[in-house]
PDB file of N, CA and C in Angstrom:
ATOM      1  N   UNK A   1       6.672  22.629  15.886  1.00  0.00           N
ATOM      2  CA  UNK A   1       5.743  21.526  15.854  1.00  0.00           C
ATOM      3  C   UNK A   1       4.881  21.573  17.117  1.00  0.00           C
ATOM      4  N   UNK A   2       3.841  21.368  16.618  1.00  0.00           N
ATOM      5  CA  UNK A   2       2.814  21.077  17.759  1.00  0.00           C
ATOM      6  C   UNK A   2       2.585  19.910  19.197  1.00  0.00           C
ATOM      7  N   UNK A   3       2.798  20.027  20.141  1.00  0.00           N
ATOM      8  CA  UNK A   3       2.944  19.133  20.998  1.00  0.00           C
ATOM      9  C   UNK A   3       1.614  19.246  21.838  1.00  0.00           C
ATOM     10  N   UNK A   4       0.713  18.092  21.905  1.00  0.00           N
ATOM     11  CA  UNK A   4      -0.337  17.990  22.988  1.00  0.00           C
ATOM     12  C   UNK A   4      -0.426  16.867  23.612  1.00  0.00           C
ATOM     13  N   UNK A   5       0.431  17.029  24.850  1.00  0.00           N
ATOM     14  CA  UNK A   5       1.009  16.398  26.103  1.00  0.00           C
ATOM     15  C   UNK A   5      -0.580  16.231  26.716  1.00  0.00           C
ATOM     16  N   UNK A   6      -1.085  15.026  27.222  1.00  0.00           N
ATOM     17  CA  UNK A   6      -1.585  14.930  28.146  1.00  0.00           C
ATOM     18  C   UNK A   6      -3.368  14.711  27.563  1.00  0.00           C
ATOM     19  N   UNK A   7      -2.891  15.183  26.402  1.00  0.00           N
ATOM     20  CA  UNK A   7      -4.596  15.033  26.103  1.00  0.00           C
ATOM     21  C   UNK A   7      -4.567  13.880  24.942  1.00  0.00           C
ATOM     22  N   UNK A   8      -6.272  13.765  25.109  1.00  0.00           N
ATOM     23  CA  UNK A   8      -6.700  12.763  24.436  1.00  0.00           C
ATOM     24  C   UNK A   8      -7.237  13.396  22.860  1.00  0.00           C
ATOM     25  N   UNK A   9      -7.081  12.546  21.632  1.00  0.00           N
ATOM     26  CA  UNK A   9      -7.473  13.328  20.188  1.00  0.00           C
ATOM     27  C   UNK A   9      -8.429  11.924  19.837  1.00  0.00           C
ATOM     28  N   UNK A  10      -9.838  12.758  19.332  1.00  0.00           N
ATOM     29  CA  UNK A  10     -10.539  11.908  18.378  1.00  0.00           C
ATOM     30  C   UNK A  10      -9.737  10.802  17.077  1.00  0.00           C
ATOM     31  N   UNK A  11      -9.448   9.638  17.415  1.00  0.00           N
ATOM     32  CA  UNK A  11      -9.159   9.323  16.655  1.00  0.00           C
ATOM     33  C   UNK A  11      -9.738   8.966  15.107  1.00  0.00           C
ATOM     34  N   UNK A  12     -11.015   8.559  15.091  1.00  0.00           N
ATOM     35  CA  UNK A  12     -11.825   8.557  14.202  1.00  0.00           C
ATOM     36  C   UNK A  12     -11.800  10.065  13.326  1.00  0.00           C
ATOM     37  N   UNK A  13     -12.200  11.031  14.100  1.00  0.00           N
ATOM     38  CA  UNK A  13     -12.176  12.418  13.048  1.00  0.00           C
ATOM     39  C   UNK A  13     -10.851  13.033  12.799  1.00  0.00           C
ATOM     40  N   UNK A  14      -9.702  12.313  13.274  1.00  0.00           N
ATOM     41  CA  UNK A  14      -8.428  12.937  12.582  1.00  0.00           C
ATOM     42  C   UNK A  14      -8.380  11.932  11.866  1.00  0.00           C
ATOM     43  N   UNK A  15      -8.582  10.503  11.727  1.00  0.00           N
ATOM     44  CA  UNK A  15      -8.481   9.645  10.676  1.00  0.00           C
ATOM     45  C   UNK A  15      -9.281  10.291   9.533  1.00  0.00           C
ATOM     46  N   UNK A  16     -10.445  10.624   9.529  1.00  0.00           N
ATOM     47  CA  UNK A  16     -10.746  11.128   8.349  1.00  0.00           C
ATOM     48  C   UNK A  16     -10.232  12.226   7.748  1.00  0.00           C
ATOM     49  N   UNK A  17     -10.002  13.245   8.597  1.00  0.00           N
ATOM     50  CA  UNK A  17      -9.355  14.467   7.798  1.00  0.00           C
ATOM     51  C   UNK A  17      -7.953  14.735   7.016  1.00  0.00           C
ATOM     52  N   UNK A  18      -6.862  13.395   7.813  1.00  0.00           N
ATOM     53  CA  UNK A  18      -5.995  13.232   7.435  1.00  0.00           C
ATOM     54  C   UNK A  18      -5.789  11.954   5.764  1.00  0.00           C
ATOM     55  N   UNK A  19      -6.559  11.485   5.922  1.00  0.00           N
ATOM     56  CA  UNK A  19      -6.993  10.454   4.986  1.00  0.00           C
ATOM     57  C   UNK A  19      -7.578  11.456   3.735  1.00  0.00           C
ATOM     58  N   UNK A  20      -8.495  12.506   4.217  1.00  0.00           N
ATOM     59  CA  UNK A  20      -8.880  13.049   2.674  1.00  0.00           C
ATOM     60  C   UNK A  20      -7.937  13.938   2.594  1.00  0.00           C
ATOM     61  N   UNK A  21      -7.016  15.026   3.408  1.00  0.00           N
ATOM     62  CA  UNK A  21      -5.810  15.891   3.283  1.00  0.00           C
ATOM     63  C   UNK A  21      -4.749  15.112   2.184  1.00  0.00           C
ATOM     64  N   UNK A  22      -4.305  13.744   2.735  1.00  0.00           N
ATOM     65  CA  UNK A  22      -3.104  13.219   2.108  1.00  0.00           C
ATOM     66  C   UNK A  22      -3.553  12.246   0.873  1.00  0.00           C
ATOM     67  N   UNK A  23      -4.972  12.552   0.471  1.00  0.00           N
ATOM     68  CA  UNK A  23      -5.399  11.705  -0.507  1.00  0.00           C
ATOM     69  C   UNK A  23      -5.240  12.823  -1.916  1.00  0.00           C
ATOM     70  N   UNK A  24      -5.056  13.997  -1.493  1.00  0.00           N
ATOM     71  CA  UNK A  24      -5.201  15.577  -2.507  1.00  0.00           C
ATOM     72  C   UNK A  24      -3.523  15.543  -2.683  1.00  0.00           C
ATOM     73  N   UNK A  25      -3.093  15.051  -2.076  1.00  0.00           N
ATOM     74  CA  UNK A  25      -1.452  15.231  -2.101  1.00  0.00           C
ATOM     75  C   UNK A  25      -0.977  15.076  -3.587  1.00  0.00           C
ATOM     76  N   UNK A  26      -1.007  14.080  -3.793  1.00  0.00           N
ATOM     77  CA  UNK A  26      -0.554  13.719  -5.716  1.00  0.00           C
ATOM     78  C   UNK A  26      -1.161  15.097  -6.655  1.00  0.00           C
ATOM     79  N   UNK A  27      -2.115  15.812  -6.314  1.00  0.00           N
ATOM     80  CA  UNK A  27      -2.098  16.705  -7.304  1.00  0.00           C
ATOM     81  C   UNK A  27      -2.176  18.509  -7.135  1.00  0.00           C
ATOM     82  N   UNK A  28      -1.192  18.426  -5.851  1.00  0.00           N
ATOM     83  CA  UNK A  28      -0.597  19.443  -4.866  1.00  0.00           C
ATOM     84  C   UNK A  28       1.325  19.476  -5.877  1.00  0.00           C
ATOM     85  N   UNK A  29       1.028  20.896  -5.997  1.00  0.00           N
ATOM     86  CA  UNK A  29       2.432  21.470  -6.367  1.00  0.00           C
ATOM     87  C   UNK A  29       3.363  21.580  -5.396  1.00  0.00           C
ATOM     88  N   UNK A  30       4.558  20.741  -5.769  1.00  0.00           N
ATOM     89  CA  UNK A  30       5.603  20.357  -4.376  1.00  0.00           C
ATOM     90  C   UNK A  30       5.891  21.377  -3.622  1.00  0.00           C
ATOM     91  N   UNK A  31       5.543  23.320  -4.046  1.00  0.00           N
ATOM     92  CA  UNK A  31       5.842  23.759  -3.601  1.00  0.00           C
ATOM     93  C   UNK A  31       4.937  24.494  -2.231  1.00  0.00           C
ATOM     94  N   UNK A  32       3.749  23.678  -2.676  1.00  0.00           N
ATOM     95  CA  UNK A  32       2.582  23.874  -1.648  1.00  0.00           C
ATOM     96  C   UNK A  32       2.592  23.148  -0.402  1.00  0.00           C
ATOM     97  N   UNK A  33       3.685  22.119  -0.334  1.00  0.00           N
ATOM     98  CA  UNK A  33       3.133  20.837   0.533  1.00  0.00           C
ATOM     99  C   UNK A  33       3.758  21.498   2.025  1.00  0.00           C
ATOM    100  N   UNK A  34       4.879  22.369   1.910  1.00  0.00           N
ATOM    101  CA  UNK A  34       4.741  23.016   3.445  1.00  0.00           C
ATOM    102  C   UNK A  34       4.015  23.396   3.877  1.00  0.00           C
ATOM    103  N   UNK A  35       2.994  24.172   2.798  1.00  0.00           N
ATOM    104  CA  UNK A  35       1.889  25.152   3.639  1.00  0.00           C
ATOM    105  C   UNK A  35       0.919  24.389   4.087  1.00  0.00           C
ATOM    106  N   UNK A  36       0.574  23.134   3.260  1.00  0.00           N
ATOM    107  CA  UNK A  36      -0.605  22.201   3.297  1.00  0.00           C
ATOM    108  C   UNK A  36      -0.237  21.381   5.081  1.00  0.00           C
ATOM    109  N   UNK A  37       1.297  20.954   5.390  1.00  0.00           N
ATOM    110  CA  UNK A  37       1.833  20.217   6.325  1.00  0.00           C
ATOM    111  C   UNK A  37       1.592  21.226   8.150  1.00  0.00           C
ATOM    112  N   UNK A  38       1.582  22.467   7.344  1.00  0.00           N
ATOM    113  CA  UNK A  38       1.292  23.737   8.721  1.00  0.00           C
ATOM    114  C   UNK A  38       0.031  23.647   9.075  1.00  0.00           C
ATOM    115  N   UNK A  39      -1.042  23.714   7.869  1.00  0.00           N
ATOM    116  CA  UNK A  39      -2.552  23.497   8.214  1.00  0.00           C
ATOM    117  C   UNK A  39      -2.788  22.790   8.469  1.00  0.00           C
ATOM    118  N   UNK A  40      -2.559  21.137   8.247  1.00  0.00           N
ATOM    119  CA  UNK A  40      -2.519  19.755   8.988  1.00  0.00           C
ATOM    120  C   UNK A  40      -2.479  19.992  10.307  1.00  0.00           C
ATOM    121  N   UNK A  41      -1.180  20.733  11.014  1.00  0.00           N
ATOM    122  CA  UNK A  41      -0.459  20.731  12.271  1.00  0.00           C
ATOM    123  C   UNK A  41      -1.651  21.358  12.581  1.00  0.00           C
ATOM    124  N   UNK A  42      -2.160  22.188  12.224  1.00  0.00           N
ATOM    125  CA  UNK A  42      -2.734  24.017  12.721  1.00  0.00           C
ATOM    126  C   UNK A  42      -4.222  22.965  13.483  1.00  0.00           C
ATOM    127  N   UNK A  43      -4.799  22.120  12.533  1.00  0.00           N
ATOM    128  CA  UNK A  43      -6.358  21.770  12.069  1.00  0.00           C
ATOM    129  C   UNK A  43      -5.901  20.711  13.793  1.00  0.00           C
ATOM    130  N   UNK A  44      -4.934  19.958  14.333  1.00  0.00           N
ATOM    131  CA  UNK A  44      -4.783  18.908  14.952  1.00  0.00           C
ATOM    132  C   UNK A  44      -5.357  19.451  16.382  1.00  0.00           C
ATOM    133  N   UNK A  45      -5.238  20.756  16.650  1.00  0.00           N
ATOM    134  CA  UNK A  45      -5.916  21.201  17.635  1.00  0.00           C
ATOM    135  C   UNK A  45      -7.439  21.132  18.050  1.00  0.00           C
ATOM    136  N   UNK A  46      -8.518  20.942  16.943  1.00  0.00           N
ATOM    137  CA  UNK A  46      -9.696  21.068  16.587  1.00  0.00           C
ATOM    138  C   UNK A  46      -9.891  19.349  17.168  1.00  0.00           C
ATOM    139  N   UNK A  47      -9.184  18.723  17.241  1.00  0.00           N
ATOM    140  CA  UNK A  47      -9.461  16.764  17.613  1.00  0.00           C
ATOM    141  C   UNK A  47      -8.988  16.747  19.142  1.00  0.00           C
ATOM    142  N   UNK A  48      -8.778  17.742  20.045  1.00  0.00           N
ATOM    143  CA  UNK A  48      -8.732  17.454  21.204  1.00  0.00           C
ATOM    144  C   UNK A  48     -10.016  17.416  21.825  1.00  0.00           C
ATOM    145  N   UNK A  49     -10.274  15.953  22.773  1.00  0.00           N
ATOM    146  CA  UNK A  49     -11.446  15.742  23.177  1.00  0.00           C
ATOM    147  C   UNK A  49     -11.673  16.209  24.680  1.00  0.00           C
ATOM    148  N   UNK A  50     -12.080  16.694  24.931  1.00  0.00           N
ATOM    149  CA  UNK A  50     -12.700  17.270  26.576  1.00  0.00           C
ATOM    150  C   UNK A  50     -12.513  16.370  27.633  1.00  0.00           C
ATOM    151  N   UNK A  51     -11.996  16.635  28.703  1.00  0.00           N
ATOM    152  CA  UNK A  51     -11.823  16.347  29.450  1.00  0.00           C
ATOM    153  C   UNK A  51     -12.752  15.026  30.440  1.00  0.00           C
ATOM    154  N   UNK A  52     -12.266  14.020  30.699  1.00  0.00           N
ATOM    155  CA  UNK A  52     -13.214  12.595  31.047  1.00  0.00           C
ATOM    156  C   UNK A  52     -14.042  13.342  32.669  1.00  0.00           C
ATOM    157  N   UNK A  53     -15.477  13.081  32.728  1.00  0.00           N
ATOM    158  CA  UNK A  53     -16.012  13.467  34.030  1.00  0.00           C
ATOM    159  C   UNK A  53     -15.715  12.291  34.545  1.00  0.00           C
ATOM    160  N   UNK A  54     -15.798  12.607  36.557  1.00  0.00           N
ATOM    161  CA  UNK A  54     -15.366  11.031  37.482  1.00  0.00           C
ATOM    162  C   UNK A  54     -16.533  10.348  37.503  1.00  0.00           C
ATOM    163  N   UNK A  55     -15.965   9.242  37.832  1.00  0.00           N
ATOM    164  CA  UNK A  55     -17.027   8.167  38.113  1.00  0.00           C
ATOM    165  C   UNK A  55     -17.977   8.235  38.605  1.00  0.00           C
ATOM    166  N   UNK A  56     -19.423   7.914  38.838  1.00  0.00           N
ATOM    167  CA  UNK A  56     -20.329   7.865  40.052  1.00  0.00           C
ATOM    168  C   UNK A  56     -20.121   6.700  40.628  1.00  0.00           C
ATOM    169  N   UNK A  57     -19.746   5.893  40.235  1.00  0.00           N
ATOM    170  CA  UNK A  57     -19.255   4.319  40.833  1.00  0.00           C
ATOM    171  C   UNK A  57     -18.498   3.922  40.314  1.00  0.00           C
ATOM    172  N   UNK A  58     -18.018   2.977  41.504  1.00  0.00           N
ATOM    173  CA  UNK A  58     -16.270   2.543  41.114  1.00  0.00           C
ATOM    174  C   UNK A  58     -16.721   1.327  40.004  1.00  0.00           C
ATOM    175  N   UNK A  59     -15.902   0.644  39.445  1.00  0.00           N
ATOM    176  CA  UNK A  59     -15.763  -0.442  38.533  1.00  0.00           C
ATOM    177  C   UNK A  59     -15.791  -1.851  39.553  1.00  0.00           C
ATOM    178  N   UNK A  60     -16.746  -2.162  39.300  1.00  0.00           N
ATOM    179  CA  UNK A  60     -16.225  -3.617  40.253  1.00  0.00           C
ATOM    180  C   UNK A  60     -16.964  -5.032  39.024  1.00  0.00           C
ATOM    181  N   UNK A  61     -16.702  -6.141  39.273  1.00  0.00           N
ATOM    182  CA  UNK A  61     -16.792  -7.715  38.842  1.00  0.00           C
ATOM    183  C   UNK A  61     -17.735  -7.803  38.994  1.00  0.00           C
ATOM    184  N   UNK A  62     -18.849  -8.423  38.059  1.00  0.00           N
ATOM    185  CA  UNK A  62     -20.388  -8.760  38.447  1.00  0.00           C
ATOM    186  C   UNK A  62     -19.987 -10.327  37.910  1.00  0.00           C
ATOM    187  N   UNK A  63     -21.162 -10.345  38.953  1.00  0.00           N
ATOM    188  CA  UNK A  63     -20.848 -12.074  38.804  1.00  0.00           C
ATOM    189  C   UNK A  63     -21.582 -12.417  37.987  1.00  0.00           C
ATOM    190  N   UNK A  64     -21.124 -13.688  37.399  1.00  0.00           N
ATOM    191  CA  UNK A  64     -21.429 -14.542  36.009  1.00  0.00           C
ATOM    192  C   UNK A  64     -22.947 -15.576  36.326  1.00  0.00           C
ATOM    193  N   UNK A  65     -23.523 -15.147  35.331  1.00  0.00           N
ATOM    194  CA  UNK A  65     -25.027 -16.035  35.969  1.00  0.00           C
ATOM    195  C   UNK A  65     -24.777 -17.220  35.613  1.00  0.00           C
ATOM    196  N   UNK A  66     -25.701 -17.980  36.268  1.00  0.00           N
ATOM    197  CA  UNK A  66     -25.870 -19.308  35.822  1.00  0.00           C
ATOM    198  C   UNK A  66     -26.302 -20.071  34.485  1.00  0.00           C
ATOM    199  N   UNK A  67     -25.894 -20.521  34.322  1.00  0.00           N
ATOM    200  CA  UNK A  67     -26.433 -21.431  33.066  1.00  0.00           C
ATOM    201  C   UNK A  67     -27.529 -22.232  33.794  1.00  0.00           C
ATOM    202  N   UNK A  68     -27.404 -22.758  34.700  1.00  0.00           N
ATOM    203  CA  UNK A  68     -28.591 -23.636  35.081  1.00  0.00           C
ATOM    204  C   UNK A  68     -29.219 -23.029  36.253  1.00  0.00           C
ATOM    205  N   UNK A  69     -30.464 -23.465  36.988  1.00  0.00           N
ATOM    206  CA  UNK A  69     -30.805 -22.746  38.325  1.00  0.00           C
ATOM    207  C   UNK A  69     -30.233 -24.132  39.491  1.00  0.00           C
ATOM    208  N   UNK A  70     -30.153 -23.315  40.479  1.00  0.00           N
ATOM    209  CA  UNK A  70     -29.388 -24.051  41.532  1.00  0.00           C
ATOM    210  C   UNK A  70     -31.194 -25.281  42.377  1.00  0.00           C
ATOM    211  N   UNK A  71     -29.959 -26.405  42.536  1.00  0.00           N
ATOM    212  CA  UNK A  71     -30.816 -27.168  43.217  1.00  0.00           C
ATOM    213  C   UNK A  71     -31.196 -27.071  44.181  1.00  0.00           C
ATOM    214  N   UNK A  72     -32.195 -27.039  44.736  1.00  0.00           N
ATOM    215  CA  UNK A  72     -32.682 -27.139  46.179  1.00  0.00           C
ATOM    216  C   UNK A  72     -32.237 -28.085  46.752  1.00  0.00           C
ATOM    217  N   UNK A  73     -31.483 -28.164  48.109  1.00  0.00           N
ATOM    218  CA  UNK A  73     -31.684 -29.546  48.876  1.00  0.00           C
ATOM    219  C   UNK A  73     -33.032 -29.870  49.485  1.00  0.00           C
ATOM    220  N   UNK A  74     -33.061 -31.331  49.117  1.00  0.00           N
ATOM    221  CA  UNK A  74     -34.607 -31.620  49.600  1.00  0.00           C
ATOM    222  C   UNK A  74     -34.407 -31.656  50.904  1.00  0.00           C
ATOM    223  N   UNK A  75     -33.495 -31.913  51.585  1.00  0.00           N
ATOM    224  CA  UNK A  75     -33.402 -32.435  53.074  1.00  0.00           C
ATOM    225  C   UNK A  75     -32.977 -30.574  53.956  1.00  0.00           C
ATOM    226  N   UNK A  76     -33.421 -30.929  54.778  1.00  0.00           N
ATOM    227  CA  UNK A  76     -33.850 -29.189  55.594  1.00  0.00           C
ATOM    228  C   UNK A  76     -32.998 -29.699  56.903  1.00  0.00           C
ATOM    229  N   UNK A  77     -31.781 -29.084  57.721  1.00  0.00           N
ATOM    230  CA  UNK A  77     -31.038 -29.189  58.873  1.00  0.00           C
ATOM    231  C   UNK A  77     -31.599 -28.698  60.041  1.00  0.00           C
TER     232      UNK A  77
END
């Protein structure tokens, strides 16, 4: 069995391939379904996604705007 430790898989495009693979199943001869279960395994390699590039900037909190604009004080210190 196939093991891929560490990486990330398209989930969307193995959802589809596996969805139309196991949708052919009902009219697959029982004696086919190993070979069909190897090419499944074989095809899972093809959904590993590339490696994430780093940040150019870190993640930080932006602040929440106002709903209203701020009052001026009329009076000056």
């Amino acid at each position: 069995m196939a093991r891929f430790g560490g990486c990330q898989l398209s989930f969307k495009q193995a959802a589809l391939y596996l969805t139309s693979q196991l949708s052919m199943l009902p009219a697959v001869a029982p004696g086919r379904l190993p070979q069909i279960m190897n090419e499944i395994l074989a095809m899972a390699g093809s959904f590993v996604l590339p490696e994430r590039r780093e940040r150019h900037y870190p993640r930080e909190v932006k602040k929440k705007p106002q709903r209203y604009p701020q009052r001026r004080s009329s009076r000056l210190n």
